[in-house]
PDB file of N, CA and C in Angstrom:
ATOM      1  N   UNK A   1      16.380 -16.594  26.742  1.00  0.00           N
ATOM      2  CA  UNK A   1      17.145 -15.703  25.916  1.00  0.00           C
ATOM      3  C   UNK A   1      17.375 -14.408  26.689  1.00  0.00           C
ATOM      4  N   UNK A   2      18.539 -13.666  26.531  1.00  0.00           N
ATOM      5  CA  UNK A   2      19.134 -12.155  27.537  1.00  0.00           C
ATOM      6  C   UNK A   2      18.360 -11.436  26.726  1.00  0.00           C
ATOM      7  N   UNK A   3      18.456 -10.303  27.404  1.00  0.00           N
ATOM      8  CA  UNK A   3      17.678  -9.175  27.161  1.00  0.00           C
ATOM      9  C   UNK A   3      18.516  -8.546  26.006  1.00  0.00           C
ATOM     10  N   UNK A   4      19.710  -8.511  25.580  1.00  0.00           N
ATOM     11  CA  UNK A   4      20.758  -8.478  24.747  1.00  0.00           C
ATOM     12  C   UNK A   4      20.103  -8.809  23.531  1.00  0.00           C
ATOM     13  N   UNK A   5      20.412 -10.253  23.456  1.00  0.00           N
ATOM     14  CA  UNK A   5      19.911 -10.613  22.283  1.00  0.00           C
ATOM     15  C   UNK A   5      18.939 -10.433  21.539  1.00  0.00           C
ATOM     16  N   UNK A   6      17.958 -10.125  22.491  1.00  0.00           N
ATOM     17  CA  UNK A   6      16.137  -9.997  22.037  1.00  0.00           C
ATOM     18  C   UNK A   6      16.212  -8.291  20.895  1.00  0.00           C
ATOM     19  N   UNK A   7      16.955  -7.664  21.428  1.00  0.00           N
ATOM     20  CA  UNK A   7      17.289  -6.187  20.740  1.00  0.00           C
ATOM     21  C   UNK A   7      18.237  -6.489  19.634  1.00  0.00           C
ATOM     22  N   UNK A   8      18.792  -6.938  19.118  1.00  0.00           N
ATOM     23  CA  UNK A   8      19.736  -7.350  17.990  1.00  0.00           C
ATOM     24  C   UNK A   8      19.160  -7.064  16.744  1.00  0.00           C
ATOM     25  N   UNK A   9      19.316  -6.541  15.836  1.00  0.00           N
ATOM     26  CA  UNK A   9      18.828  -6.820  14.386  1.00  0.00           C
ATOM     27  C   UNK A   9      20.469  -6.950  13.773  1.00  0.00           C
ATOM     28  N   UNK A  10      20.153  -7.350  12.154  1.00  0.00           N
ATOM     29  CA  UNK A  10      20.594  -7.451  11.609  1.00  0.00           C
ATOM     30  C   UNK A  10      21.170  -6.452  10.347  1.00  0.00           C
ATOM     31  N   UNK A  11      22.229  -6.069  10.105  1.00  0.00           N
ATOM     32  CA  UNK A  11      22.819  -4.923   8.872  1.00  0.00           C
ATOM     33  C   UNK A  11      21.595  -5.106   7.844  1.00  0.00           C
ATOM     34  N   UNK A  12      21.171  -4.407   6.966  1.00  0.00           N
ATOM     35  CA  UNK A  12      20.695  -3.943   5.464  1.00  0.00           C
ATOM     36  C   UNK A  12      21.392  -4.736   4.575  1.00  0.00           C
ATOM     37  N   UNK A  13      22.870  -3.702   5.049  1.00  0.00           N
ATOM     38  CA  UNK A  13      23.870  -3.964   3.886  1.00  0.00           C
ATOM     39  C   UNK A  13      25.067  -4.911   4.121  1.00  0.00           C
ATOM     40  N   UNK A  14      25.336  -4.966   5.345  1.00  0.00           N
ATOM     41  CA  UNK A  14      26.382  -6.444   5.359  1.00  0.00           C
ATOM     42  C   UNK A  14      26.076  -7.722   6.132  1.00  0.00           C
ATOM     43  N   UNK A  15      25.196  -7.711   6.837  1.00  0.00           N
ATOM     44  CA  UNK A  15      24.307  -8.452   7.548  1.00  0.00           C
ATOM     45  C   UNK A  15      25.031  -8.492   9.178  1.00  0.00           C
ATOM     46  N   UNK A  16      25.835  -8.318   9.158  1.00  0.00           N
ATOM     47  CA  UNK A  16      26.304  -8.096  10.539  1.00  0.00           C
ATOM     48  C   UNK A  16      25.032  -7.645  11.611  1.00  0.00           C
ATOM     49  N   UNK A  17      25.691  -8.253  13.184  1.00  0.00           N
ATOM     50  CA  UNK A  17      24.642  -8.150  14.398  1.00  0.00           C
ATOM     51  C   UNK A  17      24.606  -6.832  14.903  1.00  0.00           C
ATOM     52  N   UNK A  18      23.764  -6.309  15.002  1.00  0.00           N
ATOM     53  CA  UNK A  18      23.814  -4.489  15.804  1.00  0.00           C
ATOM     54  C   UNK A  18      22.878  -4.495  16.770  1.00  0.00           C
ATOM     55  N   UNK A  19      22.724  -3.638  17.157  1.00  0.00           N
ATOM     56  CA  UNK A  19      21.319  -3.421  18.244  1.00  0.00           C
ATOM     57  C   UNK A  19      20.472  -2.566  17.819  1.00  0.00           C
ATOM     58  N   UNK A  20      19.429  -2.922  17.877  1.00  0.00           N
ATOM     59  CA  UNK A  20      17.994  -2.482  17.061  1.00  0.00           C
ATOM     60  C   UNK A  20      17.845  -0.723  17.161  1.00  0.00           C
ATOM     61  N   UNK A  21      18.653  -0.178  18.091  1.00  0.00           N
ATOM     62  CA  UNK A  21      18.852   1.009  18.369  1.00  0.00           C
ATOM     63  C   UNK A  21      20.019   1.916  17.348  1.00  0.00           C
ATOM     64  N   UNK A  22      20.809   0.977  16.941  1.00  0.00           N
ATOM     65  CA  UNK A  22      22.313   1.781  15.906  1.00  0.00           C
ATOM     66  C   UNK A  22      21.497   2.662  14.897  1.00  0.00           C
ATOM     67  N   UNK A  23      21.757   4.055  14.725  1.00  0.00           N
ATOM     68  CA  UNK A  23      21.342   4.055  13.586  1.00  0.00           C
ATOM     69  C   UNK A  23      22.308   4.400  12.414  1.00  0.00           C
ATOM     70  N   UNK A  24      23.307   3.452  12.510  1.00  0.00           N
ATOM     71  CA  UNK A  24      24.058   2.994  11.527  1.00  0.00           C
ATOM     72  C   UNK A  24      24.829   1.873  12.079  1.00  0.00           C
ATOM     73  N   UNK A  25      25.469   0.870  11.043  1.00  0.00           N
ATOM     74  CA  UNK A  25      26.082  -0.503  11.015  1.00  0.00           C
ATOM     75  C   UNK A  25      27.116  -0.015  11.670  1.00  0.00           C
ATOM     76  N   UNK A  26      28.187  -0.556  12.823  1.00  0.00           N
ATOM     77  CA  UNK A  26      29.171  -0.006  13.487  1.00  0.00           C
ATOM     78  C   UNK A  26      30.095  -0.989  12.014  1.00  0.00           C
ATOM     79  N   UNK A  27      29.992  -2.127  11.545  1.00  0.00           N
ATOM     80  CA  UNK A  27      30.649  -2.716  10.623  1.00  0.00           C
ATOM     81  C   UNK A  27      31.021  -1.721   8.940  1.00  0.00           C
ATOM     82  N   UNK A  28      29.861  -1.408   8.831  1.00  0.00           N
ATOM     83  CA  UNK A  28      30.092  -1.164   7.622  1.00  0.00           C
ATOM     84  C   UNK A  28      29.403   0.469   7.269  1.00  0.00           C
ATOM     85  N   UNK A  29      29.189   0.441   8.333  1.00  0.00           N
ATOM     86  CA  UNK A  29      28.642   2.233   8.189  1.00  0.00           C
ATOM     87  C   UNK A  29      27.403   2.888   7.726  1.00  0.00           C
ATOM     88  N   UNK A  30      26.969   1.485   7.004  1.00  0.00           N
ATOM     89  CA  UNK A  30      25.546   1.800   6.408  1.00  0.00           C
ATOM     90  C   UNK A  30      24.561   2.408   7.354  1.00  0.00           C
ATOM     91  N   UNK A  31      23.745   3.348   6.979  1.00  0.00           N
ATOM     92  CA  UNK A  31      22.618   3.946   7.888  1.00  0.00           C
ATOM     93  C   UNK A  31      21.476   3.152   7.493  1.00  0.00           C
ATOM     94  N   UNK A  32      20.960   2.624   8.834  1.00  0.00           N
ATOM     95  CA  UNK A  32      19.909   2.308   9.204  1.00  0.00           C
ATOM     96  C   UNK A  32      18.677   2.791   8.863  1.00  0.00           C
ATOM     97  N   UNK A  33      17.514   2.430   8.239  1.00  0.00           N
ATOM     98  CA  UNK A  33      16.297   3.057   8.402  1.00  0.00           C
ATOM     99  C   UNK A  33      15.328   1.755   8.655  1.00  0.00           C
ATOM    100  N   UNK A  34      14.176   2.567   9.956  1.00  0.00           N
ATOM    101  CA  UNK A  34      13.455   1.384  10.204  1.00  0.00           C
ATOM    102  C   UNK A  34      12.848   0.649   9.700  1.00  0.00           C
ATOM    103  N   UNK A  35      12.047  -0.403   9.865  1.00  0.00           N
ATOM    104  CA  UNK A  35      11.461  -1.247   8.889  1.00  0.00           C
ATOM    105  C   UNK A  35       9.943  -0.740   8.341  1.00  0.00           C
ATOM    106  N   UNK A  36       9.669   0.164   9.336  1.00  0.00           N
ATOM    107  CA  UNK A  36       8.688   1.034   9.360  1.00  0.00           C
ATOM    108  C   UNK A  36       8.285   2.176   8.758  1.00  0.00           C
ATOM    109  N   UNK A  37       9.845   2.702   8.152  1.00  0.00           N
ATOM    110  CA  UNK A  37       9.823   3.778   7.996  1.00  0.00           C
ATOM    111  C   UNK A  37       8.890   3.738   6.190  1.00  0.00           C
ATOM    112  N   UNK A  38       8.425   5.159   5.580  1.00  0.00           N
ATOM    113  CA  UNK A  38       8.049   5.061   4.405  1.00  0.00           C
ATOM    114  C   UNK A  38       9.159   5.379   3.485  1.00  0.00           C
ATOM    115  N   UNK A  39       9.269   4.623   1.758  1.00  0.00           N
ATOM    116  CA  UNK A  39      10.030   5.394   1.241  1.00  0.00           C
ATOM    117  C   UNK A  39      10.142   6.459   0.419  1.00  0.00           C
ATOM    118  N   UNK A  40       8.435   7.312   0.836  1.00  0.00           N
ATOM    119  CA  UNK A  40       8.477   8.676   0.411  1.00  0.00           C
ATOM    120  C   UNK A  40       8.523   9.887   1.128  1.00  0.00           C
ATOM    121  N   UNK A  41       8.938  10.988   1.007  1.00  0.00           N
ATOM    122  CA  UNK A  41       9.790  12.040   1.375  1.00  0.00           C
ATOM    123  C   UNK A  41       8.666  12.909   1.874  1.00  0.00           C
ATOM    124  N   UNK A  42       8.989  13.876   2.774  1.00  0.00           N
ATOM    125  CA  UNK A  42       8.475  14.782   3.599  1.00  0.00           C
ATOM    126  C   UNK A  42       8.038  15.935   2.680  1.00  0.00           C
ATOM    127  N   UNK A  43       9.466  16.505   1.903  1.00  0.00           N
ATOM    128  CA  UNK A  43       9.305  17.766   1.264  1.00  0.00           C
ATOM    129  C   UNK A  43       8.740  17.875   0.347  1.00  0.00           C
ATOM    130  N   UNK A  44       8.405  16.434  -0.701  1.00  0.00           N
ATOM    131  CA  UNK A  44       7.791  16.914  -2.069  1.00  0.00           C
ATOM    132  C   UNK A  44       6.005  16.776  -1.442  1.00  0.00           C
ATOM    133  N   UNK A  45       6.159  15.989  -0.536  1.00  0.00           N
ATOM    134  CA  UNK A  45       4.175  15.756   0.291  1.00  0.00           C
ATOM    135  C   UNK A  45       4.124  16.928   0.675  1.00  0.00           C
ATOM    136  N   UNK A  46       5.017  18.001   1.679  1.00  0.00           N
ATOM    137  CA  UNK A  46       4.555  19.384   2.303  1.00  0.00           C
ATOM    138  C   UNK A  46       4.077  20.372   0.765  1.00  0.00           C
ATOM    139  N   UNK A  47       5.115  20.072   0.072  1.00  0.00           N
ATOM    140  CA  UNK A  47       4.812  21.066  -1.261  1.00  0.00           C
ATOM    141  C   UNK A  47       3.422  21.190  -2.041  1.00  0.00           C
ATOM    142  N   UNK A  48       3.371  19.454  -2.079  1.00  0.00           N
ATOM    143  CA  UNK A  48       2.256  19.343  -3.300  1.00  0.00           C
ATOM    144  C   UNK A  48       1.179  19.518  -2.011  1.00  0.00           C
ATOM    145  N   UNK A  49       1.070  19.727  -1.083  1.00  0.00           N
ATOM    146  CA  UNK A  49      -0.371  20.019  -0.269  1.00  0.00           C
ATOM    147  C   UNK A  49      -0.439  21.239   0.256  1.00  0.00           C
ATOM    148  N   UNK A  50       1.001  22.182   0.187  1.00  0.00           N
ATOM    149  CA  UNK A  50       0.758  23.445  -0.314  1.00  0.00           C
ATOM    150  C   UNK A  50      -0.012  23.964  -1.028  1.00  0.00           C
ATOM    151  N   UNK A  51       0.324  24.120  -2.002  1.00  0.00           N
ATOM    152  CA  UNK A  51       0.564  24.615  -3.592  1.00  0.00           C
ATOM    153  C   UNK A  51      -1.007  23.799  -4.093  1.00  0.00           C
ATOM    154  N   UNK A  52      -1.269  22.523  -3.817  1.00  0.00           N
ATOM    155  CA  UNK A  52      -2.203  21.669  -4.558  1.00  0.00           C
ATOM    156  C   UNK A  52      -3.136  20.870  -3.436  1.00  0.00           C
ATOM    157  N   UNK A  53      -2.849  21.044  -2.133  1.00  0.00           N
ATOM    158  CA  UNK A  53      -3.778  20.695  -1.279  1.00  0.00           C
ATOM    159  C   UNK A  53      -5.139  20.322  -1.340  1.00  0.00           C
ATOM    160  N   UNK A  54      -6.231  21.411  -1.897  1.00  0.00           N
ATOM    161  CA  UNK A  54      -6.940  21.664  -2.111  1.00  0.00           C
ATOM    162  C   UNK A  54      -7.673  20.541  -2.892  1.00  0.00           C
ATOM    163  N   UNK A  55      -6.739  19.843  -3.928  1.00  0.00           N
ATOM    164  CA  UNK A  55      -7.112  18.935  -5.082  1.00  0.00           C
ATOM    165  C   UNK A  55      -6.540  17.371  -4.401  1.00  0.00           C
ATOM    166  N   UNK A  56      -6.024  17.603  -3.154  1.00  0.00           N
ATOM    167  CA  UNK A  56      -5.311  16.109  -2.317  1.00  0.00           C
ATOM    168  C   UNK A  56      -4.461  15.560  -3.615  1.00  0.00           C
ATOM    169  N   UNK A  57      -3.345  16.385  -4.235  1.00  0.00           N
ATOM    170  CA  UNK A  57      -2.263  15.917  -4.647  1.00  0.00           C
ATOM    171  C   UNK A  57      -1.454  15.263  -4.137  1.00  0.00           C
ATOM    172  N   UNK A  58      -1.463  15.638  -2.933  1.00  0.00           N
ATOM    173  CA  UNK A  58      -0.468  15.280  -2.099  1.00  0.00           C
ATOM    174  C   UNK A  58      -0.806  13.862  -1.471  1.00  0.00           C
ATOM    175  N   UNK A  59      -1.895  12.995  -1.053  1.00  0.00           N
ATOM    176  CA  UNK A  59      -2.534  12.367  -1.231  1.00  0.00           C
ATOM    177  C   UNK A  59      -2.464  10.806  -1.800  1.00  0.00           C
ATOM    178  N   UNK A  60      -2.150  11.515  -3.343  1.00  0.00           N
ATOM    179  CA  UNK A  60      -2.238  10.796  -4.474  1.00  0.00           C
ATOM    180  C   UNK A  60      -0.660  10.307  -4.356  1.00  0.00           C
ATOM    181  N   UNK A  61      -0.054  11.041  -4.477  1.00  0.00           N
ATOM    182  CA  UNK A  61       1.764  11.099  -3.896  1.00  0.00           C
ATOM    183  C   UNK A  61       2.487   9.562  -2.696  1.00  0.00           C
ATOM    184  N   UNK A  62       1.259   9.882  -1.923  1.00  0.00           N
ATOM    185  CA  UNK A  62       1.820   8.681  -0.784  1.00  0.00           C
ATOM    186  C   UNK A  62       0.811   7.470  -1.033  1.00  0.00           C
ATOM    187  N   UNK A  63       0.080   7.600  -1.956  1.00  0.00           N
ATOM    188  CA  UNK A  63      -0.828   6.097  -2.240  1.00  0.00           C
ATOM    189  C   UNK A  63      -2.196   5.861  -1.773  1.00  0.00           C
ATOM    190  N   UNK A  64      -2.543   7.342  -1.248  1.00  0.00           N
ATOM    191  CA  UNK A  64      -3.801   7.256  -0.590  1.00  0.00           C
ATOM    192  C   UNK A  64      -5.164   7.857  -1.902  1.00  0.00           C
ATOM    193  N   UNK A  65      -5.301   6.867  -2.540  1.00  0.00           N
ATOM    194  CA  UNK A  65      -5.895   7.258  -3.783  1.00  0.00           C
ATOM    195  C   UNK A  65      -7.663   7.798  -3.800  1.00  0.00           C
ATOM    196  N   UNK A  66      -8.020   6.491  -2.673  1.00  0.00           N
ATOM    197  CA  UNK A  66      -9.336   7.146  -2.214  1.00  0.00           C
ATOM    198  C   UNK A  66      -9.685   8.449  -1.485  1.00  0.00           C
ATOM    199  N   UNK A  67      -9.000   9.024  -0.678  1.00  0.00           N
ATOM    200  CA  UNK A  67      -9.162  10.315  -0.396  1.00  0.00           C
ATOM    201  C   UNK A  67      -8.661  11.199  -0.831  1.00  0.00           C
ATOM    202  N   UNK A  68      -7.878  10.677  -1.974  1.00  0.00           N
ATOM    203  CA  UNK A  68      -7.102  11.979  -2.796  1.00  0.00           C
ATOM    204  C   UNK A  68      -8.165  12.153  -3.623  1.00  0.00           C
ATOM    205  N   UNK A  69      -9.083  11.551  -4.274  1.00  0.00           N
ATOM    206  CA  UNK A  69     -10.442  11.896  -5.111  1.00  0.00           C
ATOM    207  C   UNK A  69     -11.556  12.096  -4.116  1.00  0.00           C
ATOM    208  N   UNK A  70     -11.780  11.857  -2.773  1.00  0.00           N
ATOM    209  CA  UNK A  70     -12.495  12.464  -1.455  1.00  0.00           C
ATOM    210  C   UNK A  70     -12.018  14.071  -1.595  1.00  0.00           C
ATOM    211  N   UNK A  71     -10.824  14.346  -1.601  1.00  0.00           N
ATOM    212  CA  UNK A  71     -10.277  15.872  -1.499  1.00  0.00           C
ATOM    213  C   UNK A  71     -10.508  16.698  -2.454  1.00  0.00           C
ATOM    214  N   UNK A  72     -10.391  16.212  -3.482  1.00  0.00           N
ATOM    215  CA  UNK A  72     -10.788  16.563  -5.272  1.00  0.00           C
ATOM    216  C   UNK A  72     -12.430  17.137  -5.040  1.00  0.00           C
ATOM    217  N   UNK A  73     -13.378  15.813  -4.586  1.00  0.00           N
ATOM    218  CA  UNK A  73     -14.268  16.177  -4.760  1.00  0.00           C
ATOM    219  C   UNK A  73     -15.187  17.411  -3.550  1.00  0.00           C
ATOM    220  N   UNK A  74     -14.106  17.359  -2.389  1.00  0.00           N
ATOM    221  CA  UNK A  74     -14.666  18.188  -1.722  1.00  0.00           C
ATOM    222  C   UNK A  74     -14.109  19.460  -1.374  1.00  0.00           C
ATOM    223  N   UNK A  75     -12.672  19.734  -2.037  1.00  0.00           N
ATOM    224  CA  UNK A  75     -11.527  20.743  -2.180  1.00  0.00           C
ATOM    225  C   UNK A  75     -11.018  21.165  -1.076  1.00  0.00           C
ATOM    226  N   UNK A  76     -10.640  19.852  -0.864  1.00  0.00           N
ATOM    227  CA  UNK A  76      -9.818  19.750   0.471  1.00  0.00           C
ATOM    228  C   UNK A  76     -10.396  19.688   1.450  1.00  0.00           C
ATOM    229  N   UNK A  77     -11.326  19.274   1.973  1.00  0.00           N
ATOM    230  CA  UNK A  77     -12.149  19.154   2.872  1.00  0.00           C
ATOM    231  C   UNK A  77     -12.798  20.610   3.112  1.00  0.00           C
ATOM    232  N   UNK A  78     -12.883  21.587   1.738  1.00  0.00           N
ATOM    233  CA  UNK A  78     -13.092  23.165   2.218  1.00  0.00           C
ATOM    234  C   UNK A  78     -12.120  23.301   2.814  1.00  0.00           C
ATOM    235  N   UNK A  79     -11.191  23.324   2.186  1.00  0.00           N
ATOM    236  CA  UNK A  79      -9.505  23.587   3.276  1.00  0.00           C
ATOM    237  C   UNK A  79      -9.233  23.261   4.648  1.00  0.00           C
ATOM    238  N   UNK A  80     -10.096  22.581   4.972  1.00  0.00           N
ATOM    239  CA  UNK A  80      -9.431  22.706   6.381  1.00  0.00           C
ATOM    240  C   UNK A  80      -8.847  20.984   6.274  1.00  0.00           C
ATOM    241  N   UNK A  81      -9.332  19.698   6.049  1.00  0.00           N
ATOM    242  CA  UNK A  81      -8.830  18.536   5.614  1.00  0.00           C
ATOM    243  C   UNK A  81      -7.328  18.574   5.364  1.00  0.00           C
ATOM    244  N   UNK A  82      -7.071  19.555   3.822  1.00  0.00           N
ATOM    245  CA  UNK A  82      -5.558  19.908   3.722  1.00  0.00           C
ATOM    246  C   UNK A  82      -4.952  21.091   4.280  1.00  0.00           C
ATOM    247  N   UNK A  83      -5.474  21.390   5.762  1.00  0.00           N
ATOM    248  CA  UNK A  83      -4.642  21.989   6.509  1.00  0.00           C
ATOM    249  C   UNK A  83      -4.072  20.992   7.539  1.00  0.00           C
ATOM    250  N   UNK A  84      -4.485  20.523   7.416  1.00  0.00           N
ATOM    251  CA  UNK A  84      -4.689  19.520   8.818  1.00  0.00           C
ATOM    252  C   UNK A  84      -3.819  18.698   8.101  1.00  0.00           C
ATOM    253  N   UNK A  85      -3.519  18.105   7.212  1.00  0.00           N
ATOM    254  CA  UNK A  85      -3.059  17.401   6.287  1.00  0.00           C
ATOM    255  C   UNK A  85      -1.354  18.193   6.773  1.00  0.00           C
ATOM    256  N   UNK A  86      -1.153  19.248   6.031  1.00  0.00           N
ATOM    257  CA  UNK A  86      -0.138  20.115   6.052  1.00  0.00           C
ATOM    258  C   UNK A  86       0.675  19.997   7.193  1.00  0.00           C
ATOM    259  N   UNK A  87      -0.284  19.829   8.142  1.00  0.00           N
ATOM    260  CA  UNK A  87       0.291  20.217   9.747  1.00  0.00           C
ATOM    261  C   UNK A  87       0.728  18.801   9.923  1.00  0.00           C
ATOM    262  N   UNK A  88       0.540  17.899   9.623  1.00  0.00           N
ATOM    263  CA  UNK A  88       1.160  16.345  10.141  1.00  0.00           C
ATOM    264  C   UNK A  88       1.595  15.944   9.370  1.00  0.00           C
ATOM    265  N   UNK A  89       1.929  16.309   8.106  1.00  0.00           N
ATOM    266  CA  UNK A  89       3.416  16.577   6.991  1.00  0.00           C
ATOM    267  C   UNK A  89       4.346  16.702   7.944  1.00  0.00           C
ATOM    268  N   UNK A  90       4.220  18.244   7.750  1.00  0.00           N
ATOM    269  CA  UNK A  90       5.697  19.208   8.538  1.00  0.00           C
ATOM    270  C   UNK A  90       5.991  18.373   9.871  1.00  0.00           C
ATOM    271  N   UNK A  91       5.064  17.914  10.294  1.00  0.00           N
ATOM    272  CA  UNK A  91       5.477  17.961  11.656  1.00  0.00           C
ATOM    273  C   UNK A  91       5.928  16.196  12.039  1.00  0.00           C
ATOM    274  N   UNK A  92       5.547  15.400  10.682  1.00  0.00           N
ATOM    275  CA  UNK A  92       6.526  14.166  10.288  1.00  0.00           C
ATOM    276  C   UNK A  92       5.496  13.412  11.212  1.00  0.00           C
ATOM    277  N   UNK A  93       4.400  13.271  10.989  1.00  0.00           N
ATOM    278  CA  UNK A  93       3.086  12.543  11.678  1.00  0.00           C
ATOM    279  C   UNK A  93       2.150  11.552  10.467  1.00  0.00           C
ATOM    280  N   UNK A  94       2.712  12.397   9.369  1.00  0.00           N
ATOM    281  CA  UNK A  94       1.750  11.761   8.037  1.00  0.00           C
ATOM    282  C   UNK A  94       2.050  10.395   7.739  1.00  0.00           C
ATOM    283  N   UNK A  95       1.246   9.862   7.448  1.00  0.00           N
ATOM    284  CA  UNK A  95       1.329   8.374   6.434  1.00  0.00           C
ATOM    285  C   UNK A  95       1.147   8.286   5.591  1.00  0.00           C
ATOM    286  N   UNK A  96       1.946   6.889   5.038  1.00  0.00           N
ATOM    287  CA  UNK A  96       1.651   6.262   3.818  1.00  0.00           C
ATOM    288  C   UNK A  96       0.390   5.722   3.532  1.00  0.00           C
ATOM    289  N   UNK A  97       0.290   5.026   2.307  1.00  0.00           N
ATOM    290  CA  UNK A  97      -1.012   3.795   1.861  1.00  0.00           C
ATOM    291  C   UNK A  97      -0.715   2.825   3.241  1.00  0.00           C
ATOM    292  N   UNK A  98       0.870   2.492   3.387  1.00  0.00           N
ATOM    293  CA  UNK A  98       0.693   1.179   4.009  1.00  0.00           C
ATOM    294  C   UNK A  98       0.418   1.732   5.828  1.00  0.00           C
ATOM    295  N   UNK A  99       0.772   2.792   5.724  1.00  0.00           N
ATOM    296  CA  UNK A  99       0.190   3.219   7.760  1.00  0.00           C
ATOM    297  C   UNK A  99       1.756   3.850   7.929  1.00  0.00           C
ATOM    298  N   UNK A 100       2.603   3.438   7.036  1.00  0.00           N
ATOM    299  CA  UNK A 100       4.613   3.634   7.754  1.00  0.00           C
ATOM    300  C   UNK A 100       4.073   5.174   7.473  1.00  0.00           C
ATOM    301  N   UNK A 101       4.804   5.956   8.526  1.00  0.00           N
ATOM    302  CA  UNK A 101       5.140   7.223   8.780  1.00  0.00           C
ATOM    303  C   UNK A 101       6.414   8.136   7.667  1.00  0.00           C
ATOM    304  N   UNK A 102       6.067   8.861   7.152  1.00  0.00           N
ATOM    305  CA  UNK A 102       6.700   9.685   6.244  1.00  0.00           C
ATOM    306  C   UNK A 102       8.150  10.534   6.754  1.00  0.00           C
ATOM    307  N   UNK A 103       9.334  10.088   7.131  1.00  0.00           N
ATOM    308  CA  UNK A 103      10.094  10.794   8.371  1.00  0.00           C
ATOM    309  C   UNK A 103      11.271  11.383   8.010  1.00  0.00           C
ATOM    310  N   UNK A 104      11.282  11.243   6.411  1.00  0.00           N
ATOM    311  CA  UNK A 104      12.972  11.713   6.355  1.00  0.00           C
ATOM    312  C   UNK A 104      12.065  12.829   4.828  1.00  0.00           C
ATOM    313  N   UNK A 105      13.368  14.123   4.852  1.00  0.00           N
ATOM    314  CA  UNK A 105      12.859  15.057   3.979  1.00  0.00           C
ATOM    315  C   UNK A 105      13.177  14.972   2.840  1.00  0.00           C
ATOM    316  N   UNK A 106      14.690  14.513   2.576  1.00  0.00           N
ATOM    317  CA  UNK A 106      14.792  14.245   0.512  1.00  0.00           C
ATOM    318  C   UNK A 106      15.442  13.245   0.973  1.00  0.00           C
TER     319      UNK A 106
END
């Protein structure tokens, strides 16, 4: 098999052939998001670990339920847990429950 082919995926939305690199369908225009990607948002996780850090709201938000009551019970790791937290929000490093990376903002 070419090196071509091996990179190919397939459209979302019309199924058409693209290269695993498009990040949109040249067919139908649809934008691409990886298979990897999570489908929760950057800005409402930076907020609630703002504002509510402390209590791992934010946490609770992306599915991580056991350390969101770890954070509760230790208030944020004494803040520094949900600083650290904060910093790989913003900086689009954070994860989900399932491991996918948090990468787009609304």
């Amino acid at each position: 098999m070419s090196e071509s082919v091996q990179q190919m995926i397939y459209c979302r939305a019309c199924g058409q052939q693209m290269h695993v690199s498009a990040a949109a369908c040249p067919g139908c225009g649809a934008v691409q998001t990886p298979a990897n990607a999570s489908d929760k948002r950057i800005l409402p996780a930076m907020l609630l670990c703002f504002f509510f850090g402390f209590l791992g709201v934010h946490r609770f938000y992306v599915g991580k339920i056991g350390t969101g009551i770890l954070q509760i019970l230790t208030l944020g790791g004494f803040g520094i847990w949900a600083l650290i937290d904060f910093i790989l929000i913003v900086v689009g490093a954070f994860t989900d429950s399932d491991g996918h990376k948090i990468t787009e903002w609304t």
